[in-house]
C-alpha atoms as a PDB file:
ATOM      1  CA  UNK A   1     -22.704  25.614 -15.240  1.00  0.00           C
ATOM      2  CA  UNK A   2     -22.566  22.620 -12.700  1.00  0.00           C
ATOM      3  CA  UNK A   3     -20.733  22.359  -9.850  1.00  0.00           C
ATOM      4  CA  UNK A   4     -18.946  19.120  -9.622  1.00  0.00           C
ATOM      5  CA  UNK A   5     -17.365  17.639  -6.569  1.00  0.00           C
ATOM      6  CA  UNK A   6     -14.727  14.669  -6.790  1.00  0.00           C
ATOM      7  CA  UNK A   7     -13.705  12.571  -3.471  1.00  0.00           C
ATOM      8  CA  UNK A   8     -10.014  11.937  -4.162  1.00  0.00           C
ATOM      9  CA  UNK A   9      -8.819   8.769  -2.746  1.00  0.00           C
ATOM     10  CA  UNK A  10      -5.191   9.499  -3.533  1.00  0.00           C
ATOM     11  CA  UNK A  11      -4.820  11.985  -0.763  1.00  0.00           C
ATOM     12  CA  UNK A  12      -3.258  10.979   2.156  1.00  0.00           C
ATOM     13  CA  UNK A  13      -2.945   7.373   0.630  1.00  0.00           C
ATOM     14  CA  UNK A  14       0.829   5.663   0.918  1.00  0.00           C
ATOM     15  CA  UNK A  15       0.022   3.674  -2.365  1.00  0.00           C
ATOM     16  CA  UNK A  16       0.654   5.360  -5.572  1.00  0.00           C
ATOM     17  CA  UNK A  17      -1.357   3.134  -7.878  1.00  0.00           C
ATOM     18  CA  UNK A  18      -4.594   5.571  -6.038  1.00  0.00           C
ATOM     19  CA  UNK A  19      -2.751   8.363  -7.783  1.00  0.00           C
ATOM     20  CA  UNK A  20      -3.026   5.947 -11.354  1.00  0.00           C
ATOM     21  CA  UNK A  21      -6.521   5.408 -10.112  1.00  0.00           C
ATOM     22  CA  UNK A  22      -7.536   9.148 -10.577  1.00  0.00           C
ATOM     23  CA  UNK A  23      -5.644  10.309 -12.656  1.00  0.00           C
ATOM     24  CA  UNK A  24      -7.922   8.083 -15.207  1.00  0.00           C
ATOM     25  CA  UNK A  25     -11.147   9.739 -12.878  1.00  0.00           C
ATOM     26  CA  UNK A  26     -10.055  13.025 -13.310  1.00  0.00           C
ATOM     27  CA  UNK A  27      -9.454  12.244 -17.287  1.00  0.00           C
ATOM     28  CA  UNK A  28     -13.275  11.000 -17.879  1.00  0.00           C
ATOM     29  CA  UNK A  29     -14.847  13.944 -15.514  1.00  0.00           C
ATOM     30  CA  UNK A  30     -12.802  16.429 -17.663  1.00  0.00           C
ATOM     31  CA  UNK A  31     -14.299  15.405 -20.444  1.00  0.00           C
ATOM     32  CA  UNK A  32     -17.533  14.506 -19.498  1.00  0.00           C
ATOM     33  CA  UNK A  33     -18.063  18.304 -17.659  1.00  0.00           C
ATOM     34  CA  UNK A  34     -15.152  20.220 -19.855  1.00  0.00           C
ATOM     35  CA  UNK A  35     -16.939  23.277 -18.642  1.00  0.00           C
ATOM     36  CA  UNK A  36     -18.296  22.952 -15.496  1.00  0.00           C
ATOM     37  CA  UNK A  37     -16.620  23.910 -12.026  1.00  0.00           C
ATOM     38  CA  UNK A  38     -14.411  21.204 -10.233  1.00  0.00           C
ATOM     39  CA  UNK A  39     -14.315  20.881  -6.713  1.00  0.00           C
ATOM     40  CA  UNK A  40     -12.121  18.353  -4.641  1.00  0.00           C
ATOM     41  CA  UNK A  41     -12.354  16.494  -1.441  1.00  0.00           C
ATOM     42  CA  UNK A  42     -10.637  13.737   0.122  1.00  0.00           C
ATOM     43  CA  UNK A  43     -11.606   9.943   1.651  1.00  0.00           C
ATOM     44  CA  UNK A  44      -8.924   8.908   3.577  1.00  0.00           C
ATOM     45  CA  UNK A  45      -9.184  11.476   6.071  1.00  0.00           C
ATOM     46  CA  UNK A  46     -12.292  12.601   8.533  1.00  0.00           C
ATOM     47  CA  UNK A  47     -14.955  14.296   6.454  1.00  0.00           C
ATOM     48  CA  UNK A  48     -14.822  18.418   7.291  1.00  0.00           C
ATOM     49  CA  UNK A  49     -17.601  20.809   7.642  1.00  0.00           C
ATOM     50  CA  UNK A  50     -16.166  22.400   3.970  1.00  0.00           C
ATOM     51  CA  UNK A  51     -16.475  18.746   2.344  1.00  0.00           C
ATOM     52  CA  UNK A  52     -20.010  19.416   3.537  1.00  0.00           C
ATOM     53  CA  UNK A  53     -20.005  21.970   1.615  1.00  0.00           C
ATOM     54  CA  UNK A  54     -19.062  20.889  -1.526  1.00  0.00           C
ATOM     55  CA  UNK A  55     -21.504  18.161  -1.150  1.00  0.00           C
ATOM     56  CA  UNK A  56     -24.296  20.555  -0.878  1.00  0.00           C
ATOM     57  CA  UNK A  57     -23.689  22.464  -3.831  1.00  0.00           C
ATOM     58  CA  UNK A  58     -22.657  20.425  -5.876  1.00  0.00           C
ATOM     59  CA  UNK A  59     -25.059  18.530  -8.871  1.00  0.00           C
ATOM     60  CA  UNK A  60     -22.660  15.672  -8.521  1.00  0.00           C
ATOM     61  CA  UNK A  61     -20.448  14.010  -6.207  1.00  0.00           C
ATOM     62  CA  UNK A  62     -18.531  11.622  -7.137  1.00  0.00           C
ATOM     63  CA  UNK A  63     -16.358   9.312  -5.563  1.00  0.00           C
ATOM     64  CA  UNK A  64     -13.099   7.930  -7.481  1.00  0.00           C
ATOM     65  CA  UNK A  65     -12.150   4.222  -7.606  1.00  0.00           C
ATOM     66  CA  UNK A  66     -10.101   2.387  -5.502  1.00  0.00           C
ATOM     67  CA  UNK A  67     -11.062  -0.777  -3.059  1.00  0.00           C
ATOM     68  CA  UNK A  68     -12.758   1.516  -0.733  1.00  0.00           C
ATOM     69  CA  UNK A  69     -16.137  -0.375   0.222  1.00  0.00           C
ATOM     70  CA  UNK A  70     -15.824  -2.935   3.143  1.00  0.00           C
ATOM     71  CA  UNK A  71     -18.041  -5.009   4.616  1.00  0.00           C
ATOM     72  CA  UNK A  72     -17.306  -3.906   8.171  1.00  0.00           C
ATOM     73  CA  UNK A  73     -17.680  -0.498   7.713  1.00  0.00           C
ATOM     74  CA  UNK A  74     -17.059  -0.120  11.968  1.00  0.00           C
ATOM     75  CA  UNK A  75     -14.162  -2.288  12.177  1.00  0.00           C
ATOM     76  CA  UNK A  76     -11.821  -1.371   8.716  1.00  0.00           C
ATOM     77  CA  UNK A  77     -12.574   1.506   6.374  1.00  0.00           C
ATOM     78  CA  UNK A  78     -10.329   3.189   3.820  1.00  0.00           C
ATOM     79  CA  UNK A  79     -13.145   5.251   3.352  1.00  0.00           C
ATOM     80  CA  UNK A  80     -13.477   7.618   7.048  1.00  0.00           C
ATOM     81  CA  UNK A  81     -17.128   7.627   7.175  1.00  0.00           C
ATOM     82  CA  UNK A  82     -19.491   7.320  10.183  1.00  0.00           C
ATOM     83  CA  UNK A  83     -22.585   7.784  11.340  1.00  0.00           C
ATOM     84  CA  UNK A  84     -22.488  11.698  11.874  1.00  0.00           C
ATOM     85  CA  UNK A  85     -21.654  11.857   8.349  1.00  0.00           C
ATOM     86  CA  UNK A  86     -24.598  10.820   6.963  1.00  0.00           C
ATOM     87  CA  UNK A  87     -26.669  13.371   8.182  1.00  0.00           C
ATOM     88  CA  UNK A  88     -24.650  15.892   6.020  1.00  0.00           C
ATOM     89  CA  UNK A  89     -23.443  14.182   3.190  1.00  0.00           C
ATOM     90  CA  UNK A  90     -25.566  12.890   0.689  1.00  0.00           C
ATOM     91  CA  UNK A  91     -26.216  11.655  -2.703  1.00  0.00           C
ATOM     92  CA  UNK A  92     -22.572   9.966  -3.558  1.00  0.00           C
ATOM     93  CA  UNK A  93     -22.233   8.685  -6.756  1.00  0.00           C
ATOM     94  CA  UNK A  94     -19.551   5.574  -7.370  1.00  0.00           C
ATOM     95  CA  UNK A  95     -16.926   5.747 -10.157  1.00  0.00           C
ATOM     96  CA  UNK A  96     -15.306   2.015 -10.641  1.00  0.00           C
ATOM     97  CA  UNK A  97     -15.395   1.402  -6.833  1.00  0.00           C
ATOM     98  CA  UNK A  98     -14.372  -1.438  -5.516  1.00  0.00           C
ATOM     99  CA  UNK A  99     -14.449  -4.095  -2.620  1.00  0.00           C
ATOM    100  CA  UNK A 100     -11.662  -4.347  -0.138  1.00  0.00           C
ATOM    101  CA  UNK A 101     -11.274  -7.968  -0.495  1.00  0.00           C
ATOM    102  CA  UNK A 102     -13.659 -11.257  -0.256  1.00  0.00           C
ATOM    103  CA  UNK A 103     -16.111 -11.214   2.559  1.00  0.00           C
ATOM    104  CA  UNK A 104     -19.018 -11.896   4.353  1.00  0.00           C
ATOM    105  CA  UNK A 105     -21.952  -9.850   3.346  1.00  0.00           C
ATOM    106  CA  UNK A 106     -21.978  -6.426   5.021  1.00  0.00           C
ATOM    107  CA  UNK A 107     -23.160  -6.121   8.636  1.00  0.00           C
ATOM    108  CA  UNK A 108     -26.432  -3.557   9.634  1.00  0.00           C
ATOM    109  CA  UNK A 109     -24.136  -0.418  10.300  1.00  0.00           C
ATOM    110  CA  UNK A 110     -22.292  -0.684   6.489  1.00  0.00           C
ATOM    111  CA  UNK A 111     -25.677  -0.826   5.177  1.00  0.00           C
ATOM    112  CA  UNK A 112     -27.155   1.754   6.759  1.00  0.00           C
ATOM    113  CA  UNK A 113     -24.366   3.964   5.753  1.00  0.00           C
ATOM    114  CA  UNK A 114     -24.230   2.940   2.347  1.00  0.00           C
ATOM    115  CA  UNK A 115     -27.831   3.432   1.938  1.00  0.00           C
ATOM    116  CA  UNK A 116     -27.470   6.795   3.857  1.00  0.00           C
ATOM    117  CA  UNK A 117     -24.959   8.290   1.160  1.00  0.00           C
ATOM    118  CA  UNK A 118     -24.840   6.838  -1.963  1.00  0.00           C
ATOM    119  CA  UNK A 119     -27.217   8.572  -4.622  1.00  0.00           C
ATOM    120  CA  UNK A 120     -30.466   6.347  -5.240  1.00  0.00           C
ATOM    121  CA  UNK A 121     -31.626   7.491  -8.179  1.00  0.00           C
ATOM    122  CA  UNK A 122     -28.266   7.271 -10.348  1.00  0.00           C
ATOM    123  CA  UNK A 123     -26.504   3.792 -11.753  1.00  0.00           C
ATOM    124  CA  UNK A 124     -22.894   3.728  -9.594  1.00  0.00           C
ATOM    125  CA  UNK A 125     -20.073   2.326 -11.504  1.00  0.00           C
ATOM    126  CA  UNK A 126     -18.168  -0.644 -10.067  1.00  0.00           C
ATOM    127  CA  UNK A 127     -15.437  -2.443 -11.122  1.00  0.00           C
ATOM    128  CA  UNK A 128     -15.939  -6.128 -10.669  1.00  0.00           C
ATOM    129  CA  UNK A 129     -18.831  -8.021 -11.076  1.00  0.00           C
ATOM    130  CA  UNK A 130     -17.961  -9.145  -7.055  1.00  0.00           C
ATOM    131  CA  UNK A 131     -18.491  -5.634  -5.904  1.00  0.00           C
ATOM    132  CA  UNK A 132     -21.807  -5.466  -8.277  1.00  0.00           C
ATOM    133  CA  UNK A 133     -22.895  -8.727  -6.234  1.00  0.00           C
ATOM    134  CA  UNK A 134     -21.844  -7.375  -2.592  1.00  0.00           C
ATOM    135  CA  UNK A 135     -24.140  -3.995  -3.103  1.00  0.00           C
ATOM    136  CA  UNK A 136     -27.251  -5.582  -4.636  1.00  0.00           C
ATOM    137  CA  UNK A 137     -27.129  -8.567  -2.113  1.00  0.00           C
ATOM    138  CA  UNK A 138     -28.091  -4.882   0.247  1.00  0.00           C
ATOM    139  CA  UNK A 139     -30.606  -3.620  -1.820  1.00  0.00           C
ATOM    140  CA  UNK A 140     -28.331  -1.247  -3.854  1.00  0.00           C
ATOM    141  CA  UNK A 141     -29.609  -2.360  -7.251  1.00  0.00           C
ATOM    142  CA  UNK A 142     -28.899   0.981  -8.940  1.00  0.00           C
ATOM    143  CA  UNK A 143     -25.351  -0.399  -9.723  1.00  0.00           C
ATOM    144  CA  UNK A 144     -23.399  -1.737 -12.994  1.00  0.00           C
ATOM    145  CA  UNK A 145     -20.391  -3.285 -13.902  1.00  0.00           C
ATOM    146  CA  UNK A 146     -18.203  -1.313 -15.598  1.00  0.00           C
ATOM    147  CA  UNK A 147     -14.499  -1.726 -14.742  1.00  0.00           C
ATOM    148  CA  UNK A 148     -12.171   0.611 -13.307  1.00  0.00           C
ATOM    149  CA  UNK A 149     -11.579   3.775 -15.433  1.00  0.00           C
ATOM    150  CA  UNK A 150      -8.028   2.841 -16.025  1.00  0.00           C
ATOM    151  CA  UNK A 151      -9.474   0.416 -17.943  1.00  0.00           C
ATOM    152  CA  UNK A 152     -11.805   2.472 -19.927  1.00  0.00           C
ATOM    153  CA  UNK A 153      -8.913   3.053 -23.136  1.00  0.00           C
ATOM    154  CA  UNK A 154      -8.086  -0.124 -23.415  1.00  0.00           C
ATOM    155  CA  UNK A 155     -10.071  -0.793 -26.450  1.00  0.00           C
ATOM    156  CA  UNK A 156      -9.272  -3.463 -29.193  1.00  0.00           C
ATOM    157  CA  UNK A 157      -7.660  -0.994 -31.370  1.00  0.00           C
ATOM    158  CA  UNK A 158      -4.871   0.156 -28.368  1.00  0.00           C
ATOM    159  CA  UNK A 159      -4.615  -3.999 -27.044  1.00  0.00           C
ATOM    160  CA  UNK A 160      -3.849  -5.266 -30.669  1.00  0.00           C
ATOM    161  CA  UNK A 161      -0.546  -2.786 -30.555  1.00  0.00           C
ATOM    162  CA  UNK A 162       0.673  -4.005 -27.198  1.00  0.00           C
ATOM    163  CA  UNK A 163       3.422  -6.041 -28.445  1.00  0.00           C
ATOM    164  CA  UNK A 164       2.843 -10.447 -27.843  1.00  0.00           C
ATOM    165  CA  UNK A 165       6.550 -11.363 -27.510  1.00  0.00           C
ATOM    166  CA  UNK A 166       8.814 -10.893 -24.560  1.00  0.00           C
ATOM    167  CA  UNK A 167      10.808  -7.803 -24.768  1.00  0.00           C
ATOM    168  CA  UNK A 168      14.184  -7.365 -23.224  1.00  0.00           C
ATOM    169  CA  UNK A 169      14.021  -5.177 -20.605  1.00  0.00           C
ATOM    170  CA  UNK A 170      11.398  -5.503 -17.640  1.00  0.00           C
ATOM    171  CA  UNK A 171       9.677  -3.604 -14.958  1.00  0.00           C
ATOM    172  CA  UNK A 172       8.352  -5.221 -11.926  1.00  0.00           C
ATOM    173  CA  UNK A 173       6.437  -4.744  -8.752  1.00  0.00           C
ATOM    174  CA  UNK A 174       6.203  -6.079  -5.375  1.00  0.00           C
ATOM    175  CA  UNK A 175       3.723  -5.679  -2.408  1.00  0.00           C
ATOM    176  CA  UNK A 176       4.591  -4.433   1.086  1.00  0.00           C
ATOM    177  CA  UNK A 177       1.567  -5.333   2.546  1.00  0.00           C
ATOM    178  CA  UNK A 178       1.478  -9.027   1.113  1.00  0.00           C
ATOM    179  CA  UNK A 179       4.458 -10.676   1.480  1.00  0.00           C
ATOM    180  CA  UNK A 180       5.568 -14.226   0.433  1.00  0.00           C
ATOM    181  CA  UNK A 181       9.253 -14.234   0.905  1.00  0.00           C
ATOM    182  CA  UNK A 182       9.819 -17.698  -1.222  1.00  0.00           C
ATOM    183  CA  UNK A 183       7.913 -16.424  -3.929  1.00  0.00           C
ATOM    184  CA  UNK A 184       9.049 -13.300  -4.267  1.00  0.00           C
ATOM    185  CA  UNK A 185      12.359 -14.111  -4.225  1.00  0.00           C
ATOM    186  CA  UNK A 186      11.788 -16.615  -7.105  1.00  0.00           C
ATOM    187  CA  UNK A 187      10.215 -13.949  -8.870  1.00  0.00           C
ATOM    188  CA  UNK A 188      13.304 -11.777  -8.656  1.00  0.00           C
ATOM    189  CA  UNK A 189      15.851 -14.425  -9.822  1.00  0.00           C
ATOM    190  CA  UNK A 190      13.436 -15.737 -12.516  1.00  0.00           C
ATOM    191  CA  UNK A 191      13.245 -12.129 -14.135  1.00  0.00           C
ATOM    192  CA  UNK A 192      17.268 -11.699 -13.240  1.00  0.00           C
ATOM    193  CA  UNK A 193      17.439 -14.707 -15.464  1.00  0.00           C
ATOM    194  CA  UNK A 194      15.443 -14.138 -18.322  1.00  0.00           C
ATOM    195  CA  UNK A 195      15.844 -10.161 -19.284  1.00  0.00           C
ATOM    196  CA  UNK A 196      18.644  -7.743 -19.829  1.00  0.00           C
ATOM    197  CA  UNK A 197      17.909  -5.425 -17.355  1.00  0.00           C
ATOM    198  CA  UNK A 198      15.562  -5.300 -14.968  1.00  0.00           C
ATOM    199  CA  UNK A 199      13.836  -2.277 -13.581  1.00  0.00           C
ATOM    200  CA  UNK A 200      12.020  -2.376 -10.105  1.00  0.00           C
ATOM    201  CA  UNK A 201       9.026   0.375  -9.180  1.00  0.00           C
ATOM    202  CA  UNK A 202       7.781   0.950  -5.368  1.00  0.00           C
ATOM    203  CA  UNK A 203       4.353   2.033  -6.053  1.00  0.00           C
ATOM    204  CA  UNK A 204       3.800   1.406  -1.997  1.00  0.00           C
ATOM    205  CA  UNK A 205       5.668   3.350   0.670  1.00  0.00           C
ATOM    206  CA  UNK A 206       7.415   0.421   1.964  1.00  0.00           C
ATOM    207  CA  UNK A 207       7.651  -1.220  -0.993  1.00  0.00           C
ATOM    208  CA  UNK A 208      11.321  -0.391  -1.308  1.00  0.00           C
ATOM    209  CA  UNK A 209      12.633  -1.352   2.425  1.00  0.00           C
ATOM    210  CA  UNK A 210      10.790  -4.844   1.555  1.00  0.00           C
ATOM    211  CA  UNK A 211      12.882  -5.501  -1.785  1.00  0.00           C
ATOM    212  CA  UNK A 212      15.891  -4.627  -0.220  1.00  0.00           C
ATOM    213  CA  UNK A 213      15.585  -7.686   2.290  1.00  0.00           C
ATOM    214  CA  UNK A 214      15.604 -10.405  -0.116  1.00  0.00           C
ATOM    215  CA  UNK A 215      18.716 -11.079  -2.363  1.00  0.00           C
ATOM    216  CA  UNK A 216      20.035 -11.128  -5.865  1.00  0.00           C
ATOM    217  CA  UNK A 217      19.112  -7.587  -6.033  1.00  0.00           C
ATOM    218  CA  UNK A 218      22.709  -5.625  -7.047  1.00  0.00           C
ATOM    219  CA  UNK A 219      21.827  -5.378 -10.561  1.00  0.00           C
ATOM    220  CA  UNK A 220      18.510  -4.201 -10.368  1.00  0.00           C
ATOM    221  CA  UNK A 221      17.672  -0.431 -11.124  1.00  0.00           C
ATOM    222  CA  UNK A 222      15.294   1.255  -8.724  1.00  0.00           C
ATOM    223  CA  UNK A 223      12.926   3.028 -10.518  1.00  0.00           C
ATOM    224  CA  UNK A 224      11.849   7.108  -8.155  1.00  0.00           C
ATOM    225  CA  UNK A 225       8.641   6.248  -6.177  1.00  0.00           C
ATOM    226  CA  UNK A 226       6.328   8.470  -7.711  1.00  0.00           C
ATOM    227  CA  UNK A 227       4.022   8.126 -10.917  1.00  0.00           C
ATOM    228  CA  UNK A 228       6.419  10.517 -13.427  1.00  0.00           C
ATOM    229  CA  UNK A 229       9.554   8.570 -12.779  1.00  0.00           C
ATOM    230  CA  UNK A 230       7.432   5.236 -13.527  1.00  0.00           C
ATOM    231  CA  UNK A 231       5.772   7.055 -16.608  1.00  0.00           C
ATOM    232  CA  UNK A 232       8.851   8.032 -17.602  1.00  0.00           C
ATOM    233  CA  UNK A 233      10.071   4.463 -18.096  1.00  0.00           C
ATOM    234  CA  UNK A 234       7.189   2.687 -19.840  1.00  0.00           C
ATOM    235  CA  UNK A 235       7.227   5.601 -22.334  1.00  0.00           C
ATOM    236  CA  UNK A 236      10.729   5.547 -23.045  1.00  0.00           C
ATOM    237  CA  UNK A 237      10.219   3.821 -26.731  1.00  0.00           C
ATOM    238  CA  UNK A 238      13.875   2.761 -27.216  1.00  0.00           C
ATOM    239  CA  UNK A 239      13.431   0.475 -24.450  1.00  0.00           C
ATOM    240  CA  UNK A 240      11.919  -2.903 -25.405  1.00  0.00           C
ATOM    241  CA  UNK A 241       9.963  -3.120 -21.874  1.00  0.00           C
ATOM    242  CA  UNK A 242       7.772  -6.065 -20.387  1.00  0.00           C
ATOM    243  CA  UNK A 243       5.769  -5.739 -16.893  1.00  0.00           C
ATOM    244  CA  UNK A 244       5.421  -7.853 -14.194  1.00  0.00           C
ATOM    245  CA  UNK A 245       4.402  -7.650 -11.029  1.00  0.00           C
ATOM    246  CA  UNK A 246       1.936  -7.966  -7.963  1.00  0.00           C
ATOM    247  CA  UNK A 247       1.065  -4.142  -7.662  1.00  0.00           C
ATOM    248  CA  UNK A 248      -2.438  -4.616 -10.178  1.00  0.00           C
ATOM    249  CA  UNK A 249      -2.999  -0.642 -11.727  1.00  0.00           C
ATOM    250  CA  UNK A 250       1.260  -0.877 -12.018  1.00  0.00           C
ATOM    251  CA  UNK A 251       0.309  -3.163 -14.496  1.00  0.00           C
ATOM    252  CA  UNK A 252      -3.081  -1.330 -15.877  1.00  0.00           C
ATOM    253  CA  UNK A 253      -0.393   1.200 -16.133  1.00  0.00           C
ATOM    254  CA  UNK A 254       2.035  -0.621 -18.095  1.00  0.00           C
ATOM    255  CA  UNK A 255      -1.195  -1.719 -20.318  1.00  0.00           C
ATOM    256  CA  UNK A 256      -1.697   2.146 -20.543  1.00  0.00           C
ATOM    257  CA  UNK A 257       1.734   2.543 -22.239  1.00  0.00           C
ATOM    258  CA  UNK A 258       1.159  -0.293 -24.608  1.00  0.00           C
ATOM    259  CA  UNK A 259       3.422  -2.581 -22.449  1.00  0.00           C
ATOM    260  CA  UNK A 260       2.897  -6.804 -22.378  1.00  0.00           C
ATOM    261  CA  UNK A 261       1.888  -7.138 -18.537  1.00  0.00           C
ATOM    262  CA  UNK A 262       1.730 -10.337 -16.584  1.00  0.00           C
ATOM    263  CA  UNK A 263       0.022  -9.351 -13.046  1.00  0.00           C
ATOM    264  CA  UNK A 264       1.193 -11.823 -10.225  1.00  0.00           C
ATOM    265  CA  UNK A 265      -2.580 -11.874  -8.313  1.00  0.00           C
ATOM    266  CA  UNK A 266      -2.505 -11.739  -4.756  1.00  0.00           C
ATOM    267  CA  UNK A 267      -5.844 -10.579  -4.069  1.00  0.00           C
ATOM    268  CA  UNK A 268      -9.463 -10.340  -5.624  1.00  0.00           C
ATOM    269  CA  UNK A 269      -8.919  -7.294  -7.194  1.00  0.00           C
ATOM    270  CA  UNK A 270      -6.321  -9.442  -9.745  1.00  0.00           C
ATOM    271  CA  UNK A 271      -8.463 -12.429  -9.607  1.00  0.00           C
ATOM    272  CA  UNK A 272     -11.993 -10.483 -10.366  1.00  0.00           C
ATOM    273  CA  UNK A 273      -9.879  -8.574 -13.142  1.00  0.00           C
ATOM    274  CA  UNK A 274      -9.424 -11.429 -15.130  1.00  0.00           C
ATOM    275  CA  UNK A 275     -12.888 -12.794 -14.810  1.00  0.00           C
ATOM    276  CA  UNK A 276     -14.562 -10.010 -16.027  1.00  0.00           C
ATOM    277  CA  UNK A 277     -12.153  -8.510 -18.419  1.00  0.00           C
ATOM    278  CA  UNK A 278      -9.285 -11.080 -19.328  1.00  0.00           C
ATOM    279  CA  UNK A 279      -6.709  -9.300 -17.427  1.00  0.00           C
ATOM    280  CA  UNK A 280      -3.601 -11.343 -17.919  1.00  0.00           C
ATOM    281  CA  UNK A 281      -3.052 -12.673 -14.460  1.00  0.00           C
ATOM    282  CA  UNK A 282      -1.172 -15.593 -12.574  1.00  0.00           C
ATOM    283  CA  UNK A 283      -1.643 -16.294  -9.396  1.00  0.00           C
ATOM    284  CA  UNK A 284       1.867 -15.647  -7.344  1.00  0.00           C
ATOM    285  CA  UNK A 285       1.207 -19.113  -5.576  1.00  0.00           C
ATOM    286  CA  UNK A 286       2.210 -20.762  -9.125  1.00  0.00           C
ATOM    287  CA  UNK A 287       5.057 -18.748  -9.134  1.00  0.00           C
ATOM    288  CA  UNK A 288       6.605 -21.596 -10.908  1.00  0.00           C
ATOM    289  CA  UNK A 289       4.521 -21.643 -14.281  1.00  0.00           C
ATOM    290  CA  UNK A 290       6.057 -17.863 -14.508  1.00  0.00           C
ATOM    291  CA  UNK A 291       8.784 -18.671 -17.120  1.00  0.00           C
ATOM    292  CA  UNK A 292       6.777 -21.069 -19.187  1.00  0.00           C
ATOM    293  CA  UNK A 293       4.165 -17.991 -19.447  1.00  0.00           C
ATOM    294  CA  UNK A 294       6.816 -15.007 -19.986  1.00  0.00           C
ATOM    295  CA  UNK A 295       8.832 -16.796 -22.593  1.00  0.00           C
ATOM    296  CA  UNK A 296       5.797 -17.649 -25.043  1.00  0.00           C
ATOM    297  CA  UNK A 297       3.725 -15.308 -27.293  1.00  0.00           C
ATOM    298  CA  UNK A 298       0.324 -14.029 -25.617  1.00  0.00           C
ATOM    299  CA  UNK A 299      -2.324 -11.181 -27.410  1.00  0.00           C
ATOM    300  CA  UNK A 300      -3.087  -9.045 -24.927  1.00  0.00           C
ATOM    301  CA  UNK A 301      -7.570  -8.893 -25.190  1.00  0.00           C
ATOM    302  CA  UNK A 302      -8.713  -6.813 -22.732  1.00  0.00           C
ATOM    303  CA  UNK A 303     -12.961  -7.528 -22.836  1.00  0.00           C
ATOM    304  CA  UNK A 304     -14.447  -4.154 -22.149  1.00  0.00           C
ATOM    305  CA  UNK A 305     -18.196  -3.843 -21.173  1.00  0.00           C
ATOM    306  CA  UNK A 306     -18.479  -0.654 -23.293  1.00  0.00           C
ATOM    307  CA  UNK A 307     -22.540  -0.910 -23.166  1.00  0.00           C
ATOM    308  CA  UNK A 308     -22.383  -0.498 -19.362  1.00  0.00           C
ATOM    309  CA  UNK A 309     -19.244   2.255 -19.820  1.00  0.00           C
ATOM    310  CA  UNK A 310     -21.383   4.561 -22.205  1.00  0.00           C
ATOM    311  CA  UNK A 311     -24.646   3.888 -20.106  1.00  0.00           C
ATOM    312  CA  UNK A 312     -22.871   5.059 -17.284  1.00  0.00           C
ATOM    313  CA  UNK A 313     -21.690   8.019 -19.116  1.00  0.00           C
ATOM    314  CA  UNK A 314     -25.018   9.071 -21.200  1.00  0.00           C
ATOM    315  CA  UNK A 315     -27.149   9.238 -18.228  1.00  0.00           C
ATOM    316  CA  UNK A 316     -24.604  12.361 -17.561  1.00  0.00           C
ATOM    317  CA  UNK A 317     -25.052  14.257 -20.737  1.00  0.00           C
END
């Protein structure tokens, strides 16, 4: 029996879409070690002496999604690692990690501690062909594109029942942390325009306070800020339900529930998304081609690398 060890990134995080992040981590290392013994730590916090621990017992570490690589590891980083820490923890494996956002290549102390913790023998899953780039361009070769793990189900077979015409209802998404007043408000009163009702989900913690500046908002139901009230929506199937929205695994999640989603990209994550796997995405600056796009037919063909997927997975079993 192994002992497995899984860094959450959800904990202490103010953005639920980490919780949709693991909860598709914790799905693949259930079934990949059904019978082994899982152990869980946390990123977002300082590393303790017991996370230590786990790490030394443990045949596998792994560390679960989320943009949590930076290339100024000593200025900005989601994940709280330092120099200290590499003397104890070791051998970190990557599960559909990503980049914070576009930037310079990393600087001598984010090497070092990359190359200090993350396993070297093992292929680390990323998930963008960006964040694939930023590690090699250190010497990190052992690495492979494979998406994010909430991506991982959406085969051909589940994308060709997501449904190509606008439905009636819709669920959307803003960002706290990215505003564009002028856009976002023409977001609202497009969707207020085009759909019956219109549902809207704070998946960040001040994601509510931010929609309830802008206007037009009386007749819009607020969805509970947490993952089962969202769930609980897009798998309510008497409700003919579209997504849309800046917040990208919202969408992922929609996708997850068989639900047509149009991300609004604000970031690379959106941007790299599409690129590598035909995520539907427009950028929020063109705002305006939004009704054109919601109002027309579109398959939803999500282009899995499943070689790289089950390569990542076999050199487990």
């Amino acid at each position: 029996m192994k002992n497995i060890t899984i860094l959450d990134t959800s904990v202490s995080s103010q953005n639920i879409g980490d919780y949709i992040i693991m909860d598709s981590v914790n799905r693949e290392l259930k079934t990949m070690f059904a019978n082994d013994m899982h152990f869980y730590s946390l990123t977002h916090d300082k590393v303790s002496t017991e996370a230590y621990n786990l790490n030394k017992i443990s045949d596998y570490s792994f560390v679960g999604g989320t943009n949590l690589l930076s290339s100024n590891m000593n200025r900005f980083n989601q994940w709280k690692i330092n120099l200290k820490d590499t003397f104890f923890l070791k051998d970190i494996i990557l599960m559909g990690v990503g980049w914070w956002q576009y930037q310079q290549k990393p600087n001598l102390y984010t090497r070092y501690l990359y190359k200090k913790v993350l396993n070297k023998d093992i292929l680390h899953s990323v998930r963008d062909s960006y964040t694939e780039s930023m590690l090699k361009s250190i010497g990190i070769t052992n690495v492979i594109n494979t998406g994010c793990m909430t991506m991982w189900n959406l085969t051909s077979e589940h994308c060709s029942q997501i449904p190509k015409e606008k439905a009636e209802n819709v669920v959307f998404t803003l960002t706290d942390y990215n505003k564009d007043l002028s856009h976002d408000q023409k977001l609202i009163d497009i969707l207020n325009k085009h759909y019956n009702k219109v549902y809207f989900w704070p998946q960040g913690s001040g994601d509510l306070q931010y929609i309830q500046s802008l206007k037009n908002i009386a007749n819009i139901e607020i969805i509970g800020g947490n993952l089962p009230s969202f769930d609980a929506v897009l798998g309510n199937t008497n409700l003919s339900l579209d997504f849309i929205g800046t917040r990208l695994h919202a969408g992922v999640r929609a996708l997850q529930f068989k639900r047509r989603c149009i991300v609004l990209g604000i970031d690379n994550r959106a941007e790299e998304k599409a690129k590598d796997f035909n995520l539907h995405v427009l950028s929020r600056k063109y705002i305006d081609r939004l009704e054109e796009t919601l109002i027309n037919d579109f398959s939803t063909d999500i282009t899995l690398n499943e070689d790289n997927i089950n390569r990542w997975r076999e050199q487990f079993s």
